[in-house]
Protein backbone atom coordinates (compact mmCIF):
# COMPACT_ATOMS: atom_id res chain seq x y z
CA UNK A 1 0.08 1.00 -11.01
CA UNK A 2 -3.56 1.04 -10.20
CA UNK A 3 -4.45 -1.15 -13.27
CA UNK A 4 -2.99 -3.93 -11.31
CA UNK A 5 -5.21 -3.45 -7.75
CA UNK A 6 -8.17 -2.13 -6.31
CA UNK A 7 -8.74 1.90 -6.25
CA UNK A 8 -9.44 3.56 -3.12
CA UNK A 9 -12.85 5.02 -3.80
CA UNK A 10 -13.63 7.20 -0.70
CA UNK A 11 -12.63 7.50 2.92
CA UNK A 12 -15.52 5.31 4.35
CA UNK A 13 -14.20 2.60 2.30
CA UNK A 14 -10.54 2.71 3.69
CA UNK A 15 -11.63 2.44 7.15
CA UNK A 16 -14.21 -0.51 6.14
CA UNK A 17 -11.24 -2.27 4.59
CA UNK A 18 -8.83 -2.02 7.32
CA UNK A 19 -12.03 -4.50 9.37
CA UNK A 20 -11.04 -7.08 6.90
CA UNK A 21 -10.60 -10.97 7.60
CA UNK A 22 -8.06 -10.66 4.72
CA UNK A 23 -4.76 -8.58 4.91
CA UNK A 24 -4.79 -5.35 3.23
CA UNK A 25 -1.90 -3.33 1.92
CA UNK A 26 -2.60 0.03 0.90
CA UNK A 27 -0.32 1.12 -1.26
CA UNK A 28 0.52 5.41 -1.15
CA UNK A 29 1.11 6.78 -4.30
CA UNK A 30 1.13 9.31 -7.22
CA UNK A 31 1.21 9.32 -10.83
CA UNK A 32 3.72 11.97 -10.75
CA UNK A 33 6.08 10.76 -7.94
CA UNK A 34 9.36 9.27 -9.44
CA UNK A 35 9.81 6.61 -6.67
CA UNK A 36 6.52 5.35 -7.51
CA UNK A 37 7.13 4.96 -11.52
CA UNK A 38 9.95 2.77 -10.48
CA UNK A 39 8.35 -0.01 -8.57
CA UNK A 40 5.71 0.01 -11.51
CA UNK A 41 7.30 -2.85 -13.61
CA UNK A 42 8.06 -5.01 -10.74
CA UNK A 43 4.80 -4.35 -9.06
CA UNK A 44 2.45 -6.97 -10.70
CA UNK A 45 4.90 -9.48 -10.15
CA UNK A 46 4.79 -8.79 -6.45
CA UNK A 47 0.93 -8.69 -6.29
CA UNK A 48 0.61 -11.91 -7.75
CA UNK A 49 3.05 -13.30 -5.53
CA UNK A 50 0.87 -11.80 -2.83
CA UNK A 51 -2.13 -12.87 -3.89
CA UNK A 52 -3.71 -13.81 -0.33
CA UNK A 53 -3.47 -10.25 0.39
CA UNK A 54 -5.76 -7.52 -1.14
CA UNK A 55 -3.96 -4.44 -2.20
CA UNK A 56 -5.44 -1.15 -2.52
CA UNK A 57 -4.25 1.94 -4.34
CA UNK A 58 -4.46 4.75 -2.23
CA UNK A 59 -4.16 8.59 -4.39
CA UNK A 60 -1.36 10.47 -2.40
CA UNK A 61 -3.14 14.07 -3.92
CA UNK A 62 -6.81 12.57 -3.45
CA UNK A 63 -6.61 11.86 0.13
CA UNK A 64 -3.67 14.23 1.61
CA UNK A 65 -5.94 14.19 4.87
CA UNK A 66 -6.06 10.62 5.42
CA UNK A 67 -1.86 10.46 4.32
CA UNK A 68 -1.57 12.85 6.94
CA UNK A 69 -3.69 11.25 9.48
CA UNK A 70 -1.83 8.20 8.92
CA UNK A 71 1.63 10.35 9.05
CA UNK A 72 2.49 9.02 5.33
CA UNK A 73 5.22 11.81 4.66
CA UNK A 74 6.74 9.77 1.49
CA UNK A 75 5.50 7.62 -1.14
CA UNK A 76 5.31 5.08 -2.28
CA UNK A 77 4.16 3.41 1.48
CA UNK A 78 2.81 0.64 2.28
CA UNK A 79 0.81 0.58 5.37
CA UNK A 80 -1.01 -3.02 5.91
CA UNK A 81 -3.77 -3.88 8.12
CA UNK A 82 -6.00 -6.48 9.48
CA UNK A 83 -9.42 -6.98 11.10
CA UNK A 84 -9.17 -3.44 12.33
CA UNK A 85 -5.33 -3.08 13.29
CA UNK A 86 -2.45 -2.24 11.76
CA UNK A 87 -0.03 -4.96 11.66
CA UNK A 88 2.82 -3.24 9.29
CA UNK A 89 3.95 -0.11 7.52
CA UNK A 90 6.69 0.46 5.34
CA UNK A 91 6.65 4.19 5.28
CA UNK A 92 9.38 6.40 4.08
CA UNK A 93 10.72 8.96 1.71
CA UNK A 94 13.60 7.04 0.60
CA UNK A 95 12.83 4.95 -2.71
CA UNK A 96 12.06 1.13 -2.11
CA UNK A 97 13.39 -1.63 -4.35
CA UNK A 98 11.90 -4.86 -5.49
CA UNK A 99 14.03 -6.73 -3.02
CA UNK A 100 12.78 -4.30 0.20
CA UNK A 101 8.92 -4.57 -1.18
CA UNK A 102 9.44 -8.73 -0.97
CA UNK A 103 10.99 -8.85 2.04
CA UNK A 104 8.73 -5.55 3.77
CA UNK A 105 5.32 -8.46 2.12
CA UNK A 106 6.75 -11.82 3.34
CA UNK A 107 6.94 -10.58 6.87
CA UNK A 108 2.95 -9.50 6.98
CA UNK A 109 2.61 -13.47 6.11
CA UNK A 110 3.51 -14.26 9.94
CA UNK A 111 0.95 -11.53 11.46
């Protein structure tokens, strides 16, 4: 999944990212989380779709403390923000399909 977006590289760089002009979706995952495996073939069709957004791939086991500070209790989430506030989250433990992700993205087009 990360082959297809940016990696988060450290905590100063989240909240520097979440200032951005641009939307930015951070996407919540895992490499061992089921949920997250399945979106991965539909994924790259979604970020291109998408492609006035920047997406971020946020390690669910590399930053616990910001998924907690950020109450992420399932992945994969999606938690999008812009110059400095977040506008949209689509956060749950319930697995998403391609059809959720779409519709969860075209509605952070109005914001």
């Amino acid at each position: 999944m990360k082959e297809w977006m940016n990696v988060l590289e450290n905590e100063e760089q989240f909240y520097e990212l979440t200032q951005e002009n641009k939307t930015t979706v951070f996407v919540f995952s895992a490499e061992w989380c089921p949920d997250c495996v399945y979106i991965k073939p539909f994924l790259p069709e979604l970020i291109e779709k998408y492609s006035q957004f920047i997406f971020v791939y946020v390690d669910r086991d590399a930053y616990i403390d910001l998924c907690i500070d950020h109450e992420i209790m399932g992945i994969p989430s999606f938690v999008v923000y812009k110059q400095g506030k977040e506008i949209g989250r689509f956060v749950s433990k319930l697995r998403k399909t391609k059809e959720q992700i779409d519709d969860f993205l075209s509605s952070m087009l109005e914001k």
